[in-house]
Protein backbone atom coordinates (compact mmCIF):
# COMPACT_ATOMS: atom_id res chain seq x y z
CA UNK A 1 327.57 -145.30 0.40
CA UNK A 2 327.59 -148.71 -1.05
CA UNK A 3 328.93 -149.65 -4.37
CA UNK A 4 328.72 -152.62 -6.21
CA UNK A 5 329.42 -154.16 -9.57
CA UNK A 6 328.75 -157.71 -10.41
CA UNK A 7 328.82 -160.04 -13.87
CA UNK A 8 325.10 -160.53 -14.96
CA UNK A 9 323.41 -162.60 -17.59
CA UNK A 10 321.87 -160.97 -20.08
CA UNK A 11 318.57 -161.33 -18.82
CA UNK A 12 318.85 -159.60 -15.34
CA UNK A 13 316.76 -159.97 -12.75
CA UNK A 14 317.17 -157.38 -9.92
CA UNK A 15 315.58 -157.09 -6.23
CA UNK A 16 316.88 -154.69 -3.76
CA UNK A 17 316.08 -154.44 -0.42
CA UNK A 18 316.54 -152.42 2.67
CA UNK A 19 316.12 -153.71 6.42
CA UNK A 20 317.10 -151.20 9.17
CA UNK A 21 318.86 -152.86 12.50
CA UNK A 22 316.44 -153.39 15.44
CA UNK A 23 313.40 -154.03 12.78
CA UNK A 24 312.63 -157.98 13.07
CA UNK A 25 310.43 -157.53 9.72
CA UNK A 26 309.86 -154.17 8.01
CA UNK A 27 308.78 -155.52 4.78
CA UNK A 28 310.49 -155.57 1.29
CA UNK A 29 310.27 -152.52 -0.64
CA UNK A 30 309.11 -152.91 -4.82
CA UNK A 31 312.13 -150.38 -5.53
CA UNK A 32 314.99 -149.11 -3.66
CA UNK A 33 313.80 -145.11 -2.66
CA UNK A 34 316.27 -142.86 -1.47
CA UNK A 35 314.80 -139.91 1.02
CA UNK A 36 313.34 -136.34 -0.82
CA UNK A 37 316.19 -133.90 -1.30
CA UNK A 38 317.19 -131.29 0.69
CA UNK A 39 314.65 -128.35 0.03
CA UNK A 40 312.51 -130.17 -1.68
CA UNK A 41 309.64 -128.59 -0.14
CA UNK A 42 310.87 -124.75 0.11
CA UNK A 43 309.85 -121.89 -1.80
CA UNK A 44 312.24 -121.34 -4.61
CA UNK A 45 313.21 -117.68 -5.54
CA UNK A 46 312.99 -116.73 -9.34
CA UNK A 47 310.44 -119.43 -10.57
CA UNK A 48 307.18 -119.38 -11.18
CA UNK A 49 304.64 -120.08 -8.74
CA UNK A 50 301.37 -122.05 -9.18
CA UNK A 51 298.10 -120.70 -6.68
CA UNK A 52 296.36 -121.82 -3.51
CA UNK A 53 292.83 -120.69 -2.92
CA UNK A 54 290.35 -121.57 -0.32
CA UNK A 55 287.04 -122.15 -2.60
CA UNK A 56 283.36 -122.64 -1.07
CA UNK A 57 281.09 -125.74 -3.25
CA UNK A 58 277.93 -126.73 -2.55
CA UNK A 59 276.96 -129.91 -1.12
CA UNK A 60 274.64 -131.69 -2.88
CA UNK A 61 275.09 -134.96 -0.96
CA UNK A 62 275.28 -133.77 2.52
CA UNK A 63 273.74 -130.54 1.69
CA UNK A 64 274.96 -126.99 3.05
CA UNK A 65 278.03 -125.12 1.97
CA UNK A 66 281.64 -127.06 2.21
CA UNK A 67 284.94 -125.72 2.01
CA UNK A 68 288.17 -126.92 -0.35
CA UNK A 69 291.50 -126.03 -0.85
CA UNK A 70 292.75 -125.77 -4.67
CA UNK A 71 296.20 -126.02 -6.16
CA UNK A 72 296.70 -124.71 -9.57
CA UNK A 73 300.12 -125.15 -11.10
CA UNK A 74 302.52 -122.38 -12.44
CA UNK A 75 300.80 -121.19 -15.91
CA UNK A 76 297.45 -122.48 -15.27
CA UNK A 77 295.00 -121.54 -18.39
CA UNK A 78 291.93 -122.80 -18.91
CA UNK A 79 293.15 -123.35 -22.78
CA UNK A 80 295.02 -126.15 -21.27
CA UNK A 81 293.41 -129.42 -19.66
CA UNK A 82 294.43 -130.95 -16.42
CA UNK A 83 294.40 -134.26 -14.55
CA UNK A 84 293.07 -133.92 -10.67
CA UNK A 85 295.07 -135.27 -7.79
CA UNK A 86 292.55 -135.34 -4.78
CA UNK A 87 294.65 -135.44 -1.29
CA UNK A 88 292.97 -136.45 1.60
CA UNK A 89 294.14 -135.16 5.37
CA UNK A 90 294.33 -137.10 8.57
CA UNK A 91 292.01 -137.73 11.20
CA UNK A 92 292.43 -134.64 12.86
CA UNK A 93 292.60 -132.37 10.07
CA UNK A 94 290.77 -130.81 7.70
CA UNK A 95 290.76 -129.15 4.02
CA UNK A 96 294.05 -126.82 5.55
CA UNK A 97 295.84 -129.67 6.88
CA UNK A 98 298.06 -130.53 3.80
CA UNK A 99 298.67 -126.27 2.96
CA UNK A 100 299.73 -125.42 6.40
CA UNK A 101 301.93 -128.98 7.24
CA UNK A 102 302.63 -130.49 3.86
CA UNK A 103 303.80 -127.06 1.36
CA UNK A 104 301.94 -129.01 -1.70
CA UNK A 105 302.17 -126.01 -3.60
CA UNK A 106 306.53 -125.80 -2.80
CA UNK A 107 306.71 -129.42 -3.71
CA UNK A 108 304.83 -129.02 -7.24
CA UNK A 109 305.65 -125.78 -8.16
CA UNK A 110 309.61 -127.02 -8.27
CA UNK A 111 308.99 -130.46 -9.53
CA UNK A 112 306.77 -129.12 -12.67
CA UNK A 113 309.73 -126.01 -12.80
CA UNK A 114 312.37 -129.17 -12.67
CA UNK A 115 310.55 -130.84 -15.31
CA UNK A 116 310.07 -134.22 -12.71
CA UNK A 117 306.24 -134.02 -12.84
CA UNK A 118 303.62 -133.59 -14.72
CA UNK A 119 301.67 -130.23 -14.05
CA UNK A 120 298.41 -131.08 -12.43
CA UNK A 121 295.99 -129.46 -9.60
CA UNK A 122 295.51 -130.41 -6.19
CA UNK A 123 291.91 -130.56 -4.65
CA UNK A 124 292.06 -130.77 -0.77
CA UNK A 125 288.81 -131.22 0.91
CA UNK A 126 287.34 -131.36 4.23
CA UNK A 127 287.12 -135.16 4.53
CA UNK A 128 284.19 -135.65 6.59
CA UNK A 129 280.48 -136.42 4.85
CA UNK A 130 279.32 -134.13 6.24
CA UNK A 131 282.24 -131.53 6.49
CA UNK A 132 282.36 -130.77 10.37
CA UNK A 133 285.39 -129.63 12.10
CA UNK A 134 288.85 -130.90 13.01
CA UNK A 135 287.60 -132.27 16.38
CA UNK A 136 285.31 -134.49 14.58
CA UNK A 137 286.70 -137.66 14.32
CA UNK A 138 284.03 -140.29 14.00
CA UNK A 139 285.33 -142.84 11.65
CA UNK A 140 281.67 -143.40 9.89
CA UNK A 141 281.93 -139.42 9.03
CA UNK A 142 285.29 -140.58 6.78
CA UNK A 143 283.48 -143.39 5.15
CA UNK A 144 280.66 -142.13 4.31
CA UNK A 145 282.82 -138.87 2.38
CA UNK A 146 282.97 -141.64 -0.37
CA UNK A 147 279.78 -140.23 -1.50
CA UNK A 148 280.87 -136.50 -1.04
CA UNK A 149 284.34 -137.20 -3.09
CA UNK A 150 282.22 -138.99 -5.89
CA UNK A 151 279.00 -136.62 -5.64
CA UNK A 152 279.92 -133.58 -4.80
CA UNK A 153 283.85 -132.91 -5.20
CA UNK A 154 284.44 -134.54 -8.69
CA UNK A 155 281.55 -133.10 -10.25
CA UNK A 156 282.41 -129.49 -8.84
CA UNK A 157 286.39 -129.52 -10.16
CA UNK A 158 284.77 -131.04 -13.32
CA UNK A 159 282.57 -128.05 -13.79
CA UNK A 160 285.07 -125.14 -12.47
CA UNK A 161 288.08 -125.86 -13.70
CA UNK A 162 290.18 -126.59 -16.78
CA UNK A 163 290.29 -130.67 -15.93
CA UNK A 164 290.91 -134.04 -17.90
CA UNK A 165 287.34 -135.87 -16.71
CA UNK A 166 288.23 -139.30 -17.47
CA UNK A 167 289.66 -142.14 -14.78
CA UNK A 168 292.67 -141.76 -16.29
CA UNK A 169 293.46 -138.49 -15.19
CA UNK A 170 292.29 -138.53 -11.94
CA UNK A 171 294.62 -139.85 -8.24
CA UNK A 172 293.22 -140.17 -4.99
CA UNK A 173 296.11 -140.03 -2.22
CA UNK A 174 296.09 -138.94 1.78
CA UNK A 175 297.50 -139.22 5.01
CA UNK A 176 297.05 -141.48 7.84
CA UNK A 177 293.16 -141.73 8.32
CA UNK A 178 292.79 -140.09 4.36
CA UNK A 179 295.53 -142.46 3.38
CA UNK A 180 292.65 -145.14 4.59
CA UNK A 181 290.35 -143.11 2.83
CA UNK A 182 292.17 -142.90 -0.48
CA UNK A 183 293.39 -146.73 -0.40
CA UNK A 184 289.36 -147.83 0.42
CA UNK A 185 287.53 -145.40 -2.28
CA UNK A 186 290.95 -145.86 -4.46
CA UNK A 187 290.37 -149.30 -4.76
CA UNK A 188 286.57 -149.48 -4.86
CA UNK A 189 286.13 -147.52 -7.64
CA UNK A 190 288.39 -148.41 -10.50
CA UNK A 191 286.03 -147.04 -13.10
CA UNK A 192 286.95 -143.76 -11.22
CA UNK A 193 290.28 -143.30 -10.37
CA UNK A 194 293.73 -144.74 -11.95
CA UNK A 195 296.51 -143.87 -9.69
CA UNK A 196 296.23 -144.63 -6.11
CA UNK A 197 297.94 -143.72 -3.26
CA UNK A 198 298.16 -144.35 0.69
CA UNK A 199 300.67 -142.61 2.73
CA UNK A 200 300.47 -144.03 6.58
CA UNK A 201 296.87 -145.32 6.18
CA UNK A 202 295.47 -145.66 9.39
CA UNK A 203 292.95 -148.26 11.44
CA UNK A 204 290.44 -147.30 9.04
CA UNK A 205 291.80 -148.92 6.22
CA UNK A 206 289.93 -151.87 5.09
CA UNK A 207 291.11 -154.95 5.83
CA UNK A 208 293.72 -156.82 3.11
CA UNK A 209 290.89 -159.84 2.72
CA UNK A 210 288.34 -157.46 1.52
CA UNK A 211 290.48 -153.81 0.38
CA UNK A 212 290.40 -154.90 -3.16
CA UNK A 213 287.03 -156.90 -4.53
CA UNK A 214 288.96 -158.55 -7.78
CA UNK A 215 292.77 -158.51 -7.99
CA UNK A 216 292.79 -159.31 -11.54
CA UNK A 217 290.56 -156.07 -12.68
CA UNK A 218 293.25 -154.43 -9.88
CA UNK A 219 296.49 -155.56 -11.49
CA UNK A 220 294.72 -154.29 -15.05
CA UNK A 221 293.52 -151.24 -14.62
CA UNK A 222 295.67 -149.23 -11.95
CA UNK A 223 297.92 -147.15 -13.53
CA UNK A 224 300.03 -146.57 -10.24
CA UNK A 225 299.27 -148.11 -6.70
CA UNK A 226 301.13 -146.53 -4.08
CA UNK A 227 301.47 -147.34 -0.49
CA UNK A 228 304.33 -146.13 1.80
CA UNK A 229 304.96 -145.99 5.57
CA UNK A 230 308.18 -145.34 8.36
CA UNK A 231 309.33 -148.03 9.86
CA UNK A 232 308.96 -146.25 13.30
CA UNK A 233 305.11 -145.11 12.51
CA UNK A 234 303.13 -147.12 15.18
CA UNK A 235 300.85 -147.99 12.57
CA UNK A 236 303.38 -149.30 10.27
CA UNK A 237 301.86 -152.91 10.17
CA UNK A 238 299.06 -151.68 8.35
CA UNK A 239 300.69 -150.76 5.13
CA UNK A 240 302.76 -153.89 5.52
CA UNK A 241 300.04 -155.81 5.48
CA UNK A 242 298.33 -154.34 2.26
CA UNK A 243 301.92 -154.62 0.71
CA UNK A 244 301.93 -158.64 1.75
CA UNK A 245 298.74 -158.94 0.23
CA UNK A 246 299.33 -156.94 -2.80
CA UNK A 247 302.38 -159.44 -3.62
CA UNK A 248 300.41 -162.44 -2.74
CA UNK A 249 297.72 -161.38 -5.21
CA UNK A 250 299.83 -160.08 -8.07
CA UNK A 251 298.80 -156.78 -7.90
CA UNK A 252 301.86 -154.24 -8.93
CA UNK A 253 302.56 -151.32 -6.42
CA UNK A 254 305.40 -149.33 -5.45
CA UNK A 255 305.81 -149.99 -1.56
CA UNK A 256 308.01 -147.69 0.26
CA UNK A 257 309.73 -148.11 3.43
CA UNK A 258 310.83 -144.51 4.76
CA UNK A 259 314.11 -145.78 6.95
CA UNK A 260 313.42 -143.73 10.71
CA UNK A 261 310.04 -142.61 9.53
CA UNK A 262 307.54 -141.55 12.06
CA UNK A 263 303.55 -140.66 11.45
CA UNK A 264 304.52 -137.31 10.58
CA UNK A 265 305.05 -134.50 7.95
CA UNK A 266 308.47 -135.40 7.10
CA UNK A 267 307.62 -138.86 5.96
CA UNK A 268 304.32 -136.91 4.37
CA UNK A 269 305.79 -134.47 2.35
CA UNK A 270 308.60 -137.32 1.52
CA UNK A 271 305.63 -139.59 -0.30
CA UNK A 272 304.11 -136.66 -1.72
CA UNK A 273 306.95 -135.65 -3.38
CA UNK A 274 307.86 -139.43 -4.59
CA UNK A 275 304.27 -140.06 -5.76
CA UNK A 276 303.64 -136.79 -7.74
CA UNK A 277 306.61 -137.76 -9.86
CA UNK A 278 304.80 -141.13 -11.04
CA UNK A 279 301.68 -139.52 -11.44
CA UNK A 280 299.72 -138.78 -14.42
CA UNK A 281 303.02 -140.43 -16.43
CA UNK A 282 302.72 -141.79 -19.75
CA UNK A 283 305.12 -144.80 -20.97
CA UNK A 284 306.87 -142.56 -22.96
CA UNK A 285 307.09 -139.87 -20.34
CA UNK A 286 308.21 -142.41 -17.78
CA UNK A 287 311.26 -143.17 -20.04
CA UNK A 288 312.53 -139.72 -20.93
CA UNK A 289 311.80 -139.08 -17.50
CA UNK A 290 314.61 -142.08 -16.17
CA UNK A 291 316.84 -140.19 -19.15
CA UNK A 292 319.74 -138.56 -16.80
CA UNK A 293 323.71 -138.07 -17.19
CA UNK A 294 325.60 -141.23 -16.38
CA UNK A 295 329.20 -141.06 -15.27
CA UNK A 296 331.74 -141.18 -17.65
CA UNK A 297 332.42 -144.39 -19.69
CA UNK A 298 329.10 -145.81 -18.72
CA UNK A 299 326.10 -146.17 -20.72
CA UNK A 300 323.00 -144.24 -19.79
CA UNK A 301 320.45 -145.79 -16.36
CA UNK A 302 318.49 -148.38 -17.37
CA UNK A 303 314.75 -147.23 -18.25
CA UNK A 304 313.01 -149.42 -14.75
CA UNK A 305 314.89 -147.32 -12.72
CA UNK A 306 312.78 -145.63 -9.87
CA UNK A 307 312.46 -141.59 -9.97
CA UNK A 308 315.18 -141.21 -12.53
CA UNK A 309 317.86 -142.76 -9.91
CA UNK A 310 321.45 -143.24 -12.14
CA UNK A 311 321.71 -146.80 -11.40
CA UNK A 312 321.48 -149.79 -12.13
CA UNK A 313 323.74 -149.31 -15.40
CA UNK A 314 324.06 -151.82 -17.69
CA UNK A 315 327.70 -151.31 -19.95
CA UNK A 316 327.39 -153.58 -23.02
CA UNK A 317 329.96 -156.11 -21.25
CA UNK A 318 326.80 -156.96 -18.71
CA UNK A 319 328.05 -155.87 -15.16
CA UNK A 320 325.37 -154.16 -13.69
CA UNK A 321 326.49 -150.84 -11.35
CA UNK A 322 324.57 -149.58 -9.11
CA UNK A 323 324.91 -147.16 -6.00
CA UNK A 324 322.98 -147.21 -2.61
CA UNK A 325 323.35 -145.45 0.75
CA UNK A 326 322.77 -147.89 3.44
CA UNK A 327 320.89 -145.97 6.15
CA UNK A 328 322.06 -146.80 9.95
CA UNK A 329 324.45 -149.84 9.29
CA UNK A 330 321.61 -151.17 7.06
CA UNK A 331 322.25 -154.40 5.06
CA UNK A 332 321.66 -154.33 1.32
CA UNK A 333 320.39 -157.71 -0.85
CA UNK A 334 320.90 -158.57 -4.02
CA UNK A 335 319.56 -161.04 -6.20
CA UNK A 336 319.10 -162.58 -9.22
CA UNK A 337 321.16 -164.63 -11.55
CA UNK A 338 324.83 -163.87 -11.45
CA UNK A 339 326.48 -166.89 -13.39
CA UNK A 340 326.20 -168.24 -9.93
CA UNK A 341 324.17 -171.32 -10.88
CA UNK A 342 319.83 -171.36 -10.01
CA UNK A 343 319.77 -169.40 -6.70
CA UNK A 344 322.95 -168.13 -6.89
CA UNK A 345 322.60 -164.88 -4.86
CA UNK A 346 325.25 -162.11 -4.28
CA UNK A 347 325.34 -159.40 -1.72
């Protein structure tokens, strides 16, 4: 554990940054992200539980019958509307991929119960256009489910259950191949969906040049841009390189850098659980949301801080606190202006 105090001016500017030994250039991350707690994704005795069913839709795109997986959260009523997160599975996956590897329903059903997100449902479909089996894994059949996601799958949660139907309360997120997915369709339809999200995004992800058509209508209307990776995931250079062109183009986005991370569940389940907490948040929400106990004699976490963390504190003398583990003899930057002069930089 790393801690750290250091006299600030009162405008402080703050960039932290965490590069593992043996990785030559992971990439910066937006905001310093500690791992998912311990249990995060277990079933927790004497709360209650939202439901998973397996629901049959029609295809009016493809045609035929299609298969989804819903999430409901804990008190679901149709009295009450919802916004729709729509999570995409991987290559060779389908609709049960995220219930049987990922426990959506654990993660949400204790981060609504903990207050730490906002209750919402889950629609997990088969992400093929034309809704063929795991073994299928023809890259055109997970383009072309643009059309199925906007045709068939909106419309059908939009007329079955109790749901906001308005871009802002809909997210598109996915893993590996349906992180591509959710990062391509994300980002091409703006009118569509607010809050985007790639976890892992695979080969099929556009490329940076031509992922996003205007940056400017980008950086406007997303109300959350999300894309996260382990820096052991072969395929780690493609989220990289969306974050390096993000940056260059001004477009805001929480990048994530999962320290050991390999193109699995646990880094999975780990962004799930990270971007469900930043869904769906209004600015208000956001703050009381960052509103936790500081230690004693210190006045409360600053209101930027990522998923409620307790630091950075900022005591009315200026010294900003903050703590950080340091994963694996990692090295920890800070910088900003310290009363060190322009440039001055402290680590």
């Amino acid at each position: 554990m790393r801690h750290a105090t250091l006299p600030a001016a009162c405008a402080l500017l703050l960039a932290l940054s965490y590069a593992s030994l043996g990785s030559q250039d992971q990439g910066k991350q937006d905001k310093a992200t500690p791992l998912a707690p311990k249990g995060f994704d277990a079933k927790r005795d004497g709360i209650e539980h939202g439901k998973i069913e397996t629901i049959e839709y029609e295809s009016k795109v493809s045609g035929g019958k299609r298969k989804m997986v819903i999430y409901t959260p804990p008190g679901y009523s149709k009295a009450i509307k919802y916004p729709v997160l729509y999570l995409l599975h991987g290559i060779g996956g389908d609709h049960n991929e995220w219930p049987k590897g990922g426990a959506p329903g654990n993660i949400l059903d204790n981060l609504i119960t903990d207050k730490k997100a906002v209750p919402m449902i889950i629609a997990m479909p088969n992400g093929r256009a034309k809704g063929g089996p795991a073994s299928d894994r023809s890259s055109a059949e997970f383009a072309g489910f643009e059309k199925n996601l906007l045709g068939d799958v909106i419309p059908y949660m939009e007329s079955n259950y109790s749901v906001k139907a308005d871009r802002e309360h809909r997210a598109v997120a996915g893993l590996s191949m349906g992180g591509g997915q959710s990062l391509n369709f994300g980002l091409n339809n703006l009118d569509t969906f607010a809050w985007v999200g790639g976890f892992s995004s695979a080969p099929n992800t556009k490329s940076p040049a031509s992922l996003i058509k205007d940056h400017a209508e980008a950086a406007k209307k997303l109300r959350l841009l999300y894309v996260g990776c382990g820096d052991k995931d072969g395929l780690f250079n493609i989220s990289q390189n969306v974050h390096k062109m993000l940056d260059e183009k001004k477009v805001p986005h929480v990048y994530n850098v999962v320290p050991g991370g390999a193109h699995d569940f646990k880094v999975w389940k780990n962004e799930l659980y990270f971007f469900t907490q930043l869904a769906f948040r209004e600015p208000e929400q956001q703050k009381k949301a960052t509103k936790v106990p500081s230690p004693a004699g210190e006045t409360p976490p600053v209101p930027t801080n990522f998923n409620s963390s307790a630091h950075l504190l900022m005591p009315p003398e200026l010294r900003g606190t903050w703590h950080l583990t340091a994963v694996q003899g990692g090295k920890v930057e800070v910088s900003g202006d310290f009363e060190l002069g322009i440039g001055g930089q402290g680590n």
